[in-house]
N, C-alpha and C. Protein backbone atom coordinates (compact mmCIF):
# COMPACT_ATOMS: atom_id res chain seq x y z
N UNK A 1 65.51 101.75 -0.73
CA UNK A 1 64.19 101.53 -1.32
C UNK A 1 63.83 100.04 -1.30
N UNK A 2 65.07 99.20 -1.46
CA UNK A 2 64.43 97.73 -0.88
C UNK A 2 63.46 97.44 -0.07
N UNK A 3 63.26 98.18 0.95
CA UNK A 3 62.39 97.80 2.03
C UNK A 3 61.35 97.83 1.45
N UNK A 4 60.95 98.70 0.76
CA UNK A 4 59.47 99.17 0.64
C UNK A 4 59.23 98.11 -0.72
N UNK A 5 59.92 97.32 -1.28
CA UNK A 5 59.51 96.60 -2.39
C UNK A 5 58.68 95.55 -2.01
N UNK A 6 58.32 94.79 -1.43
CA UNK A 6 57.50 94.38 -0.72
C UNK A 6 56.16 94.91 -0.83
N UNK A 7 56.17 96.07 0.14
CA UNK A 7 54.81 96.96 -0.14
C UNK A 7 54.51 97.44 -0.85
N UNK A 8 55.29 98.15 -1.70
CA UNK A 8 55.41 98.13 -3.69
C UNK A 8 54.65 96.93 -3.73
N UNK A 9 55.23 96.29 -3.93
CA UNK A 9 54.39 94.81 -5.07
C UNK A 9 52.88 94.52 -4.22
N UNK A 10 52.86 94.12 -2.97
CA UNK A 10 51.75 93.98 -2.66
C UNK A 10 50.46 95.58 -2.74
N UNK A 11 50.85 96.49 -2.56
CA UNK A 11 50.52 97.53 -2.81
C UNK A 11 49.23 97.41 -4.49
N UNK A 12 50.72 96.94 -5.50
CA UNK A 12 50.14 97.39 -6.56
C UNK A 12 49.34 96.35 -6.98
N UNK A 13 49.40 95.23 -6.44
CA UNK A 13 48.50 93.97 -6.52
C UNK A 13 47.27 94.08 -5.98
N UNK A 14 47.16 95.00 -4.76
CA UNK A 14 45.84 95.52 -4.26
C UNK A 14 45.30 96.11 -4.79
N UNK A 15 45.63 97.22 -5.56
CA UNK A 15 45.15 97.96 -6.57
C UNK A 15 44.65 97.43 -8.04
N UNK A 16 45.55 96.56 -8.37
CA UNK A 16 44.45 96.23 -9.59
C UNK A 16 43.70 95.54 -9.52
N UNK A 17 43.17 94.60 -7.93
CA UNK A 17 42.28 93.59 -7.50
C UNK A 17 41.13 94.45 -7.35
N UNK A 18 41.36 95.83 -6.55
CA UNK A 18 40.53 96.79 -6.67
C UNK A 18 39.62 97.22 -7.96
N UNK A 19 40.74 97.65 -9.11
CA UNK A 19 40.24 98.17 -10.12
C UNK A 19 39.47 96.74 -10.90
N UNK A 20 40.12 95.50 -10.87
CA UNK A 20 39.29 94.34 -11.52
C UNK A 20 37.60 94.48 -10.31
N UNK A 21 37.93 94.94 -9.74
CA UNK A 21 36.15 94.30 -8.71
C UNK A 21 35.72 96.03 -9.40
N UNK A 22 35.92 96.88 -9.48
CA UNK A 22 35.36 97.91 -10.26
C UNK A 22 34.95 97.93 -11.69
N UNK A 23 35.91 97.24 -12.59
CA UNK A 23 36.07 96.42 -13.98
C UNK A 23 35.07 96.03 -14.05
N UNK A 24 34.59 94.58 -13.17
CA UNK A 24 33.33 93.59 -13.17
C UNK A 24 32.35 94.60 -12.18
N UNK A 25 31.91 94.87 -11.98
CA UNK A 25 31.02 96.05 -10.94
C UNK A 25 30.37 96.86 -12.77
N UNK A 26 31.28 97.43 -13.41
CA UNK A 26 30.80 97.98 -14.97
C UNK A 26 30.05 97.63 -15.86
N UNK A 27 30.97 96.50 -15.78
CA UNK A 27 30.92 95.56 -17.43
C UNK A 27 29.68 94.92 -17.06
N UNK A 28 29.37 94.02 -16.04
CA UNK A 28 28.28 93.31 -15.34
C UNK A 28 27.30 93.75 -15.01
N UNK A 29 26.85 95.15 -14.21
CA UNK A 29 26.06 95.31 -13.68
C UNK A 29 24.88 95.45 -14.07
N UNK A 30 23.93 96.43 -13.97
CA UNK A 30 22.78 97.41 -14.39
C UNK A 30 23.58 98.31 -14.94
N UNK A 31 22.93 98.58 -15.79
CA UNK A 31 23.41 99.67 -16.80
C UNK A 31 22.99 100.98 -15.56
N UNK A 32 22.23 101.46 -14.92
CA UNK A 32 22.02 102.38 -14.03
C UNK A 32 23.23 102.53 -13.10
N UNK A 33 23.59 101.70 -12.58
CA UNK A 33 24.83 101.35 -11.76
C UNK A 33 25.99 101.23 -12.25
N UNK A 34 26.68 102.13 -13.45
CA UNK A 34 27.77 102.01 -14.38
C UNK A 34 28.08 103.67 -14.63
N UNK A 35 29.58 103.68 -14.19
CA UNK A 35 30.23 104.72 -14.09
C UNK A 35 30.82 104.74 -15.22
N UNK A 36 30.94 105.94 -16.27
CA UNK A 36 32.14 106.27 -17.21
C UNK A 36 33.54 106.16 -16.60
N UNK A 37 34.29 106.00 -17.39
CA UNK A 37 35.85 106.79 -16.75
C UNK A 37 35.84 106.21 -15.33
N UNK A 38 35.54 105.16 -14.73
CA UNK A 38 35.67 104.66 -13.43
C UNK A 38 37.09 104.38 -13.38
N UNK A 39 37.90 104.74 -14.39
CA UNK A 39 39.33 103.92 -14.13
C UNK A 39 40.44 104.71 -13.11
N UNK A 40 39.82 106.18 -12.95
CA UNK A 40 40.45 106.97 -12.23
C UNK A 40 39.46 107.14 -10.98
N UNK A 41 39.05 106.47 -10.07
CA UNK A 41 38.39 105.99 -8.73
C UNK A 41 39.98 105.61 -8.35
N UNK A 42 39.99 104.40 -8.31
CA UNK A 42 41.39 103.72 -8.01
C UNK A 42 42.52 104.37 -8.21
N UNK A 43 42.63 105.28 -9.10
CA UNK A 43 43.59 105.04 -9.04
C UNK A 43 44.38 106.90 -8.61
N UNK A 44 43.02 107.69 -8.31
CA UNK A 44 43.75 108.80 -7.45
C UNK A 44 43.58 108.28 -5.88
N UNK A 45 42.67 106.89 -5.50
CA UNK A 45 42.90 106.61 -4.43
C UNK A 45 43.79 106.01 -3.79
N UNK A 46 44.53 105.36 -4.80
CA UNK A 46 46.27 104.84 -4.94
C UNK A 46 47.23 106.13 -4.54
N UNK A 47 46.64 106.96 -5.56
CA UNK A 47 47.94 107.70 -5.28
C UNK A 47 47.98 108.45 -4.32
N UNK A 48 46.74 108.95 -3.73
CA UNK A 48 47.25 109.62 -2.35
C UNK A 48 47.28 108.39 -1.13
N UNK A 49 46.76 107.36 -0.77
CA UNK A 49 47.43 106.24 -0.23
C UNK A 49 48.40 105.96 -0.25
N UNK A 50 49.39 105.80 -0.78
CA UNK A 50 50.55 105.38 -1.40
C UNK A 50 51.70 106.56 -0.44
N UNK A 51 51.49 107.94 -1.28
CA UNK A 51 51.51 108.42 -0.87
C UNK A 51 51.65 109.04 0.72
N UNK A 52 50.30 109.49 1.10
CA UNK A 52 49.97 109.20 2.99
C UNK A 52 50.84 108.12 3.87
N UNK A 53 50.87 106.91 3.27
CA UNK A 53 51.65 105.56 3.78
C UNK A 53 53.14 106.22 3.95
N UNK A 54 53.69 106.52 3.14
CA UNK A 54 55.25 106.99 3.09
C UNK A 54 55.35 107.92 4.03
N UNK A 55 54.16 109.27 3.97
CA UNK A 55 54.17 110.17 4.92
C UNK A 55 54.66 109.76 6.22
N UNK A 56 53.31 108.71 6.46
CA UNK A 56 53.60 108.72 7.76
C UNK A 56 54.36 107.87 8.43
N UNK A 57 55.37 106.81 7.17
CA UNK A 57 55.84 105.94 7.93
C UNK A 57 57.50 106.42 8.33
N UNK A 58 57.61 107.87 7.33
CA UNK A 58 58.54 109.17 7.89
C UNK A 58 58.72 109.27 9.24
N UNK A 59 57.30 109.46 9.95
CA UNK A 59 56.80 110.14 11.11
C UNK A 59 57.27 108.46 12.39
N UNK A 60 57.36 107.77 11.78
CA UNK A 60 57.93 106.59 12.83
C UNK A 60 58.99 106.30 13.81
N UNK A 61 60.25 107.22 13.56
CA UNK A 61 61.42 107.44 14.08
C UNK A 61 60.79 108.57 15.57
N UNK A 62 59.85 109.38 15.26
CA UNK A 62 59.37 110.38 16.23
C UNK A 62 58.39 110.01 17.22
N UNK A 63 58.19 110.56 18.03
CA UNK A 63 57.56 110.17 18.93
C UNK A 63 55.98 109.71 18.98
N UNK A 64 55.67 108.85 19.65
CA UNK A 64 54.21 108.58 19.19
C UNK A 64 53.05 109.32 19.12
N UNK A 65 53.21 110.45 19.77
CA UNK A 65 52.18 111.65 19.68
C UNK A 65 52.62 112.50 18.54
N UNK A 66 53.93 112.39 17.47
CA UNK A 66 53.62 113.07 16.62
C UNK A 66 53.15 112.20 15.57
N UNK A 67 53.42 110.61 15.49
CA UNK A 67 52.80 110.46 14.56
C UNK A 67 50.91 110.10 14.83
N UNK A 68 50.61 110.13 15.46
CA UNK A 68 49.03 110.21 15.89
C UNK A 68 48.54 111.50 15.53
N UNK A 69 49.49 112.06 15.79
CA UNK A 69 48.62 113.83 15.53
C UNK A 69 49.31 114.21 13.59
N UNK A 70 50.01 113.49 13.04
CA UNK A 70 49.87 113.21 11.49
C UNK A 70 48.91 112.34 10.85
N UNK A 71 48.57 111.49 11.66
CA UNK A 71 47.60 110.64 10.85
C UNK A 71 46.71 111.13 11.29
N UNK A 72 46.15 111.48 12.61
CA UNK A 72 44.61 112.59 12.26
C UNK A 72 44.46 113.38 11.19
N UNK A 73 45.25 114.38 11.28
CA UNK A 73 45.81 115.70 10.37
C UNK A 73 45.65 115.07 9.02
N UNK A 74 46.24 114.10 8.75
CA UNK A 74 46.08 113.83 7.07
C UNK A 74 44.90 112.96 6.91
N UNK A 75 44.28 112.38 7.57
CA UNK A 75 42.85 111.61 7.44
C UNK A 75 41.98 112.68 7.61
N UNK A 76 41.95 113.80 8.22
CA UNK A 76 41.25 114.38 7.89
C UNK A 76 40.92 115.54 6.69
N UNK A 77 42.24 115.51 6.29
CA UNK A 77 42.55 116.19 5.21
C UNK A 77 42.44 115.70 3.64
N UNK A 78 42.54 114.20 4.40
CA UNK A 78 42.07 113.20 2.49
C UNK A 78 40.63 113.21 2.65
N UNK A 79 39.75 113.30 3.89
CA UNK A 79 38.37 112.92 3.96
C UNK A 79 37.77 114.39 3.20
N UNK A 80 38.32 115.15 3.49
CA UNK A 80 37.96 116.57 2.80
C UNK A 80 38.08 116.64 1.48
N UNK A 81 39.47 116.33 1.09
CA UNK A 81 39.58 116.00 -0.44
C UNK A 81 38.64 115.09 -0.95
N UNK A 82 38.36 114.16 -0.40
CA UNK A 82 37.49 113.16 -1.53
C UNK A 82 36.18 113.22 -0.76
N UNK A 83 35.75 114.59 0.04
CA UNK A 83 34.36 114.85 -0.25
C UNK A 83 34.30 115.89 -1.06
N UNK A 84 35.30 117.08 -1.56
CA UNK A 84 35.00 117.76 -2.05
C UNK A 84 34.99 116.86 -3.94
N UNK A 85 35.70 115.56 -3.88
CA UNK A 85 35.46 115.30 -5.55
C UNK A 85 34.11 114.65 -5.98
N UNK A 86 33.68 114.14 -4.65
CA UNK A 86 32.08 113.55 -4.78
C UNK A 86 31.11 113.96 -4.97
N UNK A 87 31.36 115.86 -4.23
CA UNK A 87 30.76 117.05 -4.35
C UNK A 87 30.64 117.63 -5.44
N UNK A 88 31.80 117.83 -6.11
CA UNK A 88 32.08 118.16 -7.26
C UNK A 88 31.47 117.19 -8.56
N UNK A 89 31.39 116.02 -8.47
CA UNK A 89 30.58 114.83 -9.32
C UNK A 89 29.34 115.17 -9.35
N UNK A 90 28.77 115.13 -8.17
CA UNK A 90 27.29 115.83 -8.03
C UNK A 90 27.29 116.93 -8.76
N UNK A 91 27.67 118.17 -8.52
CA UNK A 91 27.14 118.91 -9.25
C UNK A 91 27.94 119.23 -10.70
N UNK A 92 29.11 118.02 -11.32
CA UNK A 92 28.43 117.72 -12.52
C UNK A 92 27.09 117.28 -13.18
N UNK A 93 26.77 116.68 -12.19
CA UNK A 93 25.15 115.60 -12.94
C UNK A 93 25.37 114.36 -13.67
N UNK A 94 24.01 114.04 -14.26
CA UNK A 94 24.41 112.72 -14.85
C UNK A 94 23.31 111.63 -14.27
N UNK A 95 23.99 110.83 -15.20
CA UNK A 95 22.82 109.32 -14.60
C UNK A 95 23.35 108.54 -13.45
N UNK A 96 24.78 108.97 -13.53
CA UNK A 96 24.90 107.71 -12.89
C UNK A 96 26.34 108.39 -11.20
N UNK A 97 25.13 109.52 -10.41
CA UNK A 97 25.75 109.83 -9.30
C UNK A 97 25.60 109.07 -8.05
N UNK A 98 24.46 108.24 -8.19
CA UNK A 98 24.42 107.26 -7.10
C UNK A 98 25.38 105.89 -7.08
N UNK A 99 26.21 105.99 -8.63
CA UNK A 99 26.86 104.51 -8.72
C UNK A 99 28.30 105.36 -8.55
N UNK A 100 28.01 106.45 -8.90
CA UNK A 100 29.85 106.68 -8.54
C UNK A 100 30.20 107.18 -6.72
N UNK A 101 29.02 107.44 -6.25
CA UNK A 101 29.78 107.49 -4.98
C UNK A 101 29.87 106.03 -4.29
N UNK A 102 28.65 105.14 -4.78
CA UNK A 102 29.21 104.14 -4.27
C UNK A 102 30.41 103.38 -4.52
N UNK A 103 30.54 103.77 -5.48
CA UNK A 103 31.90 103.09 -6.20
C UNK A 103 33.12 103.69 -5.16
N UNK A 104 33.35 104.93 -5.49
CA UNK A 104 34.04 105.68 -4.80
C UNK A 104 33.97 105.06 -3.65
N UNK A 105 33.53 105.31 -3.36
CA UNK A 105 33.21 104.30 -1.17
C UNK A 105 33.84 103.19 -0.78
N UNK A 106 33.37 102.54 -2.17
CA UNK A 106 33.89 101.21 -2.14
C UNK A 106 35.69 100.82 -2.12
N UNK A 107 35.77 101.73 -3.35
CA UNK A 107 37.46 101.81 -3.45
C UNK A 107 37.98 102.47 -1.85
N UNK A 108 37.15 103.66 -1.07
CA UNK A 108 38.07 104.38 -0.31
C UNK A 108 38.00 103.04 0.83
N UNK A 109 36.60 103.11 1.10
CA UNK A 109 36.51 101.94 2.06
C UNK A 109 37.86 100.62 2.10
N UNK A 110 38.13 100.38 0.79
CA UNK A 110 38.86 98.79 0.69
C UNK A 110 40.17 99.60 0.92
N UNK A 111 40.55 100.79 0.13
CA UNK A 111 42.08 100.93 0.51
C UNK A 111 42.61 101.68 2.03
N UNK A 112 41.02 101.74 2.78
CA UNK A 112 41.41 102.39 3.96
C UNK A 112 41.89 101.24 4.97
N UNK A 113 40.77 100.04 4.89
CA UNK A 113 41.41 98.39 5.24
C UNK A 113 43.00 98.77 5.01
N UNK A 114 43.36 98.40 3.72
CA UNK A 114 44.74 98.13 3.65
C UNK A 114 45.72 98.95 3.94
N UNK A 115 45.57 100.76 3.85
CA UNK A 115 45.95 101.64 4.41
C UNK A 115 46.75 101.27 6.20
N UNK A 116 45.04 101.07 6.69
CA UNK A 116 45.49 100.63 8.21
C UNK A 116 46.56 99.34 8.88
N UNK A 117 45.52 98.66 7.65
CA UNK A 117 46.65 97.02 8.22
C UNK A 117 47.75 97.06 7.88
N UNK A 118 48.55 97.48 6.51
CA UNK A 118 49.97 97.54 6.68
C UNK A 118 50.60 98.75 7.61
N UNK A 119 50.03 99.80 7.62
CA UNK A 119 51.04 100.30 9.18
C UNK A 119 50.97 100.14 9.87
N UNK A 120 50.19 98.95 10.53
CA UNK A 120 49.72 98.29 11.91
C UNK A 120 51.05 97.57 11.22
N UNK A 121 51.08 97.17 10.77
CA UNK A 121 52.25 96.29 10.56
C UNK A 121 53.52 96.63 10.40
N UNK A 122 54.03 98.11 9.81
CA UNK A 122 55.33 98.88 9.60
C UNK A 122 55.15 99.30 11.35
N UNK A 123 54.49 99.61 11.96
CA UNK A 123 54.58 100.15 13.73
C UNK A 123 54.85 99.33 14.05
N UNK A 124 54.96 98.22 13.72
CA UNK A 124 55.24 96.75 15.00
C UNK A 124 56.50 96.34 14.72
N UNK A 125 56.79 96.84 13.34
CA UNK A 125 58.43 96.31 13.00
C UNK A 125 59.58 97.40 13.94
N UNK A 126 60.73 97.24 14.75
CA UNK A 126 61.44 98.13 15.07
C UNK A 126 62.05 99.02 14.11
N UNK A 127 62.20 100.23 14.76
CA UNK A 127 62.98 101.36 13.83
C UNK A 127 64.32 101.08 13.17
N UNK A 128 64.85 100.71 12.25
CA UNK A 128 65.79 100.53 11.59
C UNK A 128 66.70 101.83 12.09
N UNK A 129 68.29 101.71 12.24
CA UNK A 129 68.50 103.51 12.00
C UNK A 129 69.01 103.79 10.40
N UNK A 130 69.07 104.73 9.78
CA UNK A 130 69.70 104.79 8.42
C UNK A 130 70.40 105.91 8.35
């Protein structure tokens, strides 16, 4: 588990830089543009990131067409999940459905950045054997 401490720490440092620009995005904004309970945006987008990352950095020892055909497979499978919770927001209602998908967006958008760039970066490191 050493290895991954690294991406642990930077990981969880991304995440609360996240949740602070969501924090000030609240506290600051237009009151129109202010999500309740925004504290769980971040942080189910952590956890299936987090998550997904481990998946697929499983899939690294195997050949490069299986891990390409896992990271389709599960990007398209989180894009489903977090349209069906945006979906589901909507037809809660409320004042404020135009600030939570942007919000939402915002978080998926920033952790999809970091998503990509560190396994651009675990693919470039050679396979350890263990």
């Amino acid at each position: 588990m050493k290895k991954y401490g690294t991406y642990l720490l930077l990981f969880t440092v991304f995440t609360a830089a996240v949740f602070v620009a969501l924090y000030f995005w609240n506290a600051n904004g237009p009151a129109r543009w202010h999500v309740d309970n925004f504290a769980w945006i971040p942080g189910i987008i952590a956890a299936v990131s987090i998550s997904i990352h481990f998946y697929l950095i499983s899939s690294k020892k195997k050949r490069p067409a299986v891990f390409v055909r896992r990271f389709m497979a599960i990007s398209t499978l989180r894009m489903i999940v977090y349209l069906a919770i945006i979906i589901g927001y909507i037809f809660r209602g409320g004042p404020s459905v135009a600030a939570f998908i942007i919000q939402f967006g915002f978080a998926y958008f920033c952790f999809m950045i970091f998503e990509v760039a560190t396994l651009y970066q675990d693919m470039r490191k050679p396979v350890e054997n263990e």
